[in-house]
Protein backbone atom coordinates (compact mmCIF):
# COMPACT_ATOMS: atom_id res chain seq x y z
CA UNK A 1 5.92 -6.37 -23.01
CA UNK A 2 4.82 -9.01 -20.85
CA UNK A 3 7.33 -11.50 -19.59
CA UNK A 4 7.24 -14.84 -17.58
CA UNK A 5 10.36 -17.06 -16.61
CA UNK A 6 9.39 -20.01 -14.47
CA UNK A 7 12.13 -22.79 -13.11
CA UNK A 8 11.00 -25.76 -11.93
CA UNK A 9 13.08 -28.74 -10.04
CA UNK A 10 11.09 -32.30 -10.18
CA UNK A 11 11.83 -35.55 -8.41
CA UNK A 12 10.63 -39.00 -9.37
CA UNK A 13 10.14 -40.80 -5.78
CA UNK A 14 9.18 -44.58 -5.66
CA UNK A 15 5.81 -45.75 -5.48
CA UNK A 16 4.62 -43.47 -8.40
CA UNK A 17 5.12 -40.31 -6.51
CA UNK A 18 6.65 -37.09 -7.40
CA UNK A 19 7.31 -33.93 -5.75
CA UNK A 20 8.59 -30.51 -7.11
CA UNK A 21 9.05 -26.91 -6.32
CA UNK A 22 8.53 -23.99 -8.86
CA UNK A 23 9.53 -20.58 -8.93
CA UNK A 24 8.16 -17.65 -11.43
CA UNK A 25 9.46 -14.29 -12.22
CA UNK A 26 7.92 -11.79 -13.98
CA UNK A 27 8.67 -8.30 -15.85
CA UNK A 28 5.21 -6.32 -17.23
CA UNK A 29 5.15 -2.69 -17.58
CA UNK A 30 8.25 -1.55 -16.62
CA UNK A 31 7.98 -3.48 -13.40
CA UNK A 32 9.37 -6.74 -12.21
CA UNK A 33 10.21 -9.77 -10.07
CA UNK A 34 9.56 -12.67 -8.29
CA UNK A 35 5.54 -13.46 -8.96
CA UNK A 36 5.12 -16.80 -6.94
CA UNK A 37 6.81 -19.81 -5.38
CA UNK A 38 4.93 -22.95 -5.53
CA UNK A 39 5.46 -26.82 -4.56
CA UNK A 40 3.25 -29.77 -6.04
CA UNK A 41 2.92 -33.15 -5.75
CA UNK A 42 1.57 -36.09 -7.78
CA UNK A 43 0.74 -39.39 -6.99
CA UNK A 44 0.04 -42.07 -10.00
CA UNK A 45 -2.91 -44.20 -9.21
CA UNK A 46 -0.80 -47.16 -10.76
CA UNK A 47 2.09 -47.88 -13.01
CA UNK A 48 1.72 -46.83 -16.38
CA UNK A 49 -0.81 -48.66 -18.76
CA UNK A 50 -2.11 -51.52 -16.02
CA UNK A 51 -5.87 -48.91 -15.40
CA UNK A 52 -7.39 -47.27 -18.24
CA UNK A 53 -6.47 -43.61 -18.31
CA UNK A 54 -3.70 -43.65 -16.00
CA UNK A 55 -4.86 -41.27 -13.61
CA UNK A 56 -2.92 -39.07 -11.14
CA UNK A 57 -3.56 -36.92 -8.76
CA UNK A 58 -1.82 -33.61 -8.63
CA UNK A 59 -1.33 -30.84 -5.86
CA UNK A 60 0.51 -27.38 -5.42
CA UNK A 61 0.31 -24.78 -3.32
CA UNK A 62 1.33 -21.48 -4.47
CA UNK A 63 2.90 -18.64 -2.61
CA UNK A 64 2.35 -15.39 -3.61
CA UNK A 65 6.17 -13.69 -3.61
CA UNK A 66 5.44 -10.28 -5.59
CA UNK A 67 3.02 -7.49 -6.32
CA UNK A 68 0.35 -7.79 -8.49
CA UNK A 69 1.50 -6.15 -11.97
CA UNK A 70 -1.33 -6.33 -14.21
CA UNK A 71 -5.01 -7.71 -13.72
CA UNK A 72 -5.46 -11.60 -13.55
CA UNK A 73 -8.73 -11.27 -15.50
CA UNK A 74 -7.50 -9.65 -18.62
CA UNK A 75 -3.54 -11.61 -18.36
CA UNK A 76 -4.44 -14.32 -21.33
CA UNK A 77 -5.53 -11.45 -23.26
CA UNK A 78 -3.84 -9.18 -25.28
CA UNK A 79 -4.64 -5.80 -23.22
CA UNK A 80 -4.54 -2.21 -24.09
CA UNK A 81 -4.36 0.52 -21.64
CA UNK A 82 -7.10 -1.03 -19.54
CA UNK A 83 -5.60 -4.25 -18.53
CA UNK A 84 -2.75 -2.68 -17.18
CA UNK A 85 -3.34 -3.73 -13.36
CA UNK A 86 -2.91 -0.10 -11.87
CA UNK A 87 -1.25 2.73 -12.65
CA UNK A 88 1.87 2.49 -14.68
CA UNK A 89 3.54 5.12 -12.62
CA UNK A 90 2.56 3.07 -9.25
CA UNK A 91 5.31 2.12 -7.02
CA UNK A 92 5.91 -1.82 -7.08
CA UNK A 93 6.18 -1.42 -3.51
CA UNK A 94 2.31 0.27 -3.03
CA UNK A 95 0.65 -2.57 -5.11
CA UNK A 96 -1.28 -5.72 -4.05
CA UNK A 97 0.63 -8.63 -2.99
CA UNK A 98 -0.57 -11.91 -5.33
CA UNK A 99 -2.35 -14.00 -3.37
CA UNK A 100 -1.96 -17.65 -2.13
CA UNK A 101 -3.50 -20.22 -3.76
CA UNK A 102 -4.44 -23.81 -3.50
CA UNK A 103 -4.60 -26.09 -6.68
CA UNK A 104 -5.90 -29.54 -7.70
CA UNK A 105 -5.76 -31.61 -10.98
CA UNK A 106 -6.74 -34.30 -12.44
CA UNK A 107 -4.27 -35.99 -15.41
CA UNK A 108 -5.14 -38.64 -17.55
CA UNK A 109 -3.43 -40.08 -20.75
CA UNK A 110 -3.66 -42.90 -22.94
CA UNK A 111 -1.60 -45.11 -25.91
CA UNK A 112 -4.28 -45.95 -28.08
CA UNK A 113 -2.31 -48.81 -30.11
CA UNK A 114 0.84 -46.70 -31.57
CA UNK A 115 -0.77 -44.12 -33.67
CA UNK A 116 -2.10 -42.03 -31.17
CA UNK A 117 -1.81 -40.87 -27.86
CA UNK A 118 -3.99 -38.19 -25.89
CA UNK A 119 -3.69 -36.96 -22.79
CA UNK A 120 -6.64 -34.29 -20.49
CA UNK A 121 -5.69 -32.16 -17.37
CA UNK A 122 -8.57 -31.12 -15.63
CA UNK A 123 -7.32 -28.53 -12.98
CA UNK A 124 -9.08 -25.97 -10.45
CA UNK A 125 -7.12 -23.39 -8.50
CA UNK A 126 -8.55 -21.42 -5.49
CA UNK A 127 -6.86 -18.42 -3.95
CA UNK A 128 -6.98 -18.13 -0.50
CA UNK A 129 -5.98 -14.65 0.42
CA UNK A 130 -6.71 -11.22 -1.51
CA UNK A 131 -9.81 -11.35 -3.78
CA UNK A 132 -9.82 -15.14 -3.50
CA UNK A 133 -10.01 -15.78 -7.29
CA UNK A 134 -10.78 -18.75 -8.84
CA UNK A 135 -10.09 -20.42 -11.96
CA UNK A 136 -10.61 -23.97 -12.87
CA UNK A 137 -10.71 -25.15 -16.54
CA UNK A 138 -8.82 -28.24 -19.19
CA UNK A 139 -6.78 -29.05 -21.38
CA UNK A 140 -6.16 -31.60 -23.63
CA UNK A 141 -4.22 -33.28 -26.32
CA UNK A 142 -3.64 -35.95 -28.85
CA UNK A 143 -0.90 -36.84 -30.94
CA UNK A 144 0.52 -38.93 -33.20
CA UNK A 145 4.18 -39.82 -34.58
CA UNK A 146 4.94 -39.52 -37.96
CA UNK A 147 8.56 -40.89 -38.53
CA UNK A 148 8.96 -44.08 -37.19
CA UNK A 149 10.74 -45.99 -35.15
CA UNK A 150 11.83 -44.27 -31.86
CA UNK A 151 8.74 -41.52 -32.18
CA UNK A 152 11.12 -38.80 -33.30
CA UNK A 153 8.69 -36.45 -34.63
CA UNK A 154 4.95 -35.73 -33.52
CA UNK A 155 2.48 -34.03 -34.69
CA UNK A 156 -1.22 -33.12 -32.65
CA UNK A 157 -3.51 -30.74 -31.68
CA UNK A 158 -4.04 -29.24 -27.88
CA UNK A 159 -7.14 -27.01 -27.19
CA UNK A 160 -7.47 -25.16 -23.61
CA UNK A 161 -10.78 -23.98 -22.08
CA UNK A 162 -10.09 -21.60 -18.62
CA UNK A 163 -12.51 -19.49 -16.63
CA UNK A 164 -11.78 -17.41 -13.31
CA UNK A 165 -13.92 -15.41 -11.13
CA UNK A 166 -13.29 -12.98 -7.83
CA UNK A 167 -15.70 -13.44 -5.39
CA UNK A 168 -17.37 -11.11 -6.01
């Protein structure tokens, strides 16, 4: 089993900032624990619907709190024996710390009319410690509301493209 429990605390400052700290634990293999601590921050280019898109920047950088437990490459997959990050009878203690990383996104959204809305998050991620890893990628949404008034129920799609690479 592979699981991830991640906590996050946000606050909404004035002049369309925000700031926020994350932590993540995780249990894989037998073997568990903090995995990272991270804090972000985004900035809104302007209030909401006065620039097309609505564009804000977004940053975080990531601490690395715990050992890696299985291998970044093959974690959105489902993995068999290979993907296991190590040997299973490996002491948490004797495996590699997760590196640091640095990340930056890009989020837009838009209300087109009120049938639909759709929102993109164009992100890359750099590590900058251990095998220095990086993964950049999007996602993106649209949706619509289907019981009117108040928008109680939506319905969409969301489709996610990611790639990462070591350095070497």
């Amino acid at each position: 089993p592979d699981h991830t429990f991640t906590q996050e605390m946000e606050i909404g400052l004035p002049y369309r900032f925000g700031i926020a700290a994350e932590t993540s634990l995780e249990r894989f293999d037998g073997g568990g624990g903090p995995a990272s601590v991270s804090v972000e921050m985004r900035y809104a280019l302007a209030d909401w619907n006065k620039i097309p898109l609505n564009p804000t920047l977004f940053s975080e950088f990531k601490f690395g709190t715990g050992p890696i437990r299985k291998d970044e490459l093959l974690g959105m997959h489902d993995m068999g024996d290979e993907g296991k990050g190590g040997d299973p009878d490996e002491d948490e203690d004797e495996k590699e710390t997760r590196p640091d990383s640095v990340e930056v996104r890009l989020l837009l959204a838009q209300d087109f009319g009120d049938r639909f809305e759709w929102a993109l998050n164009a992100f890359c991620e750099q590590e900058i410690s251990g095998d220095r890893g990086r993964e950049w990628g999007f996602a993106q949404s649209v949706v619509t509301p289907i019981i009117m008034p108040n928008e109680r129920l939506k319905v969409g799609v969301e489709m996610q493209y990611r790639n990462f690479t070591t350095k070497d």
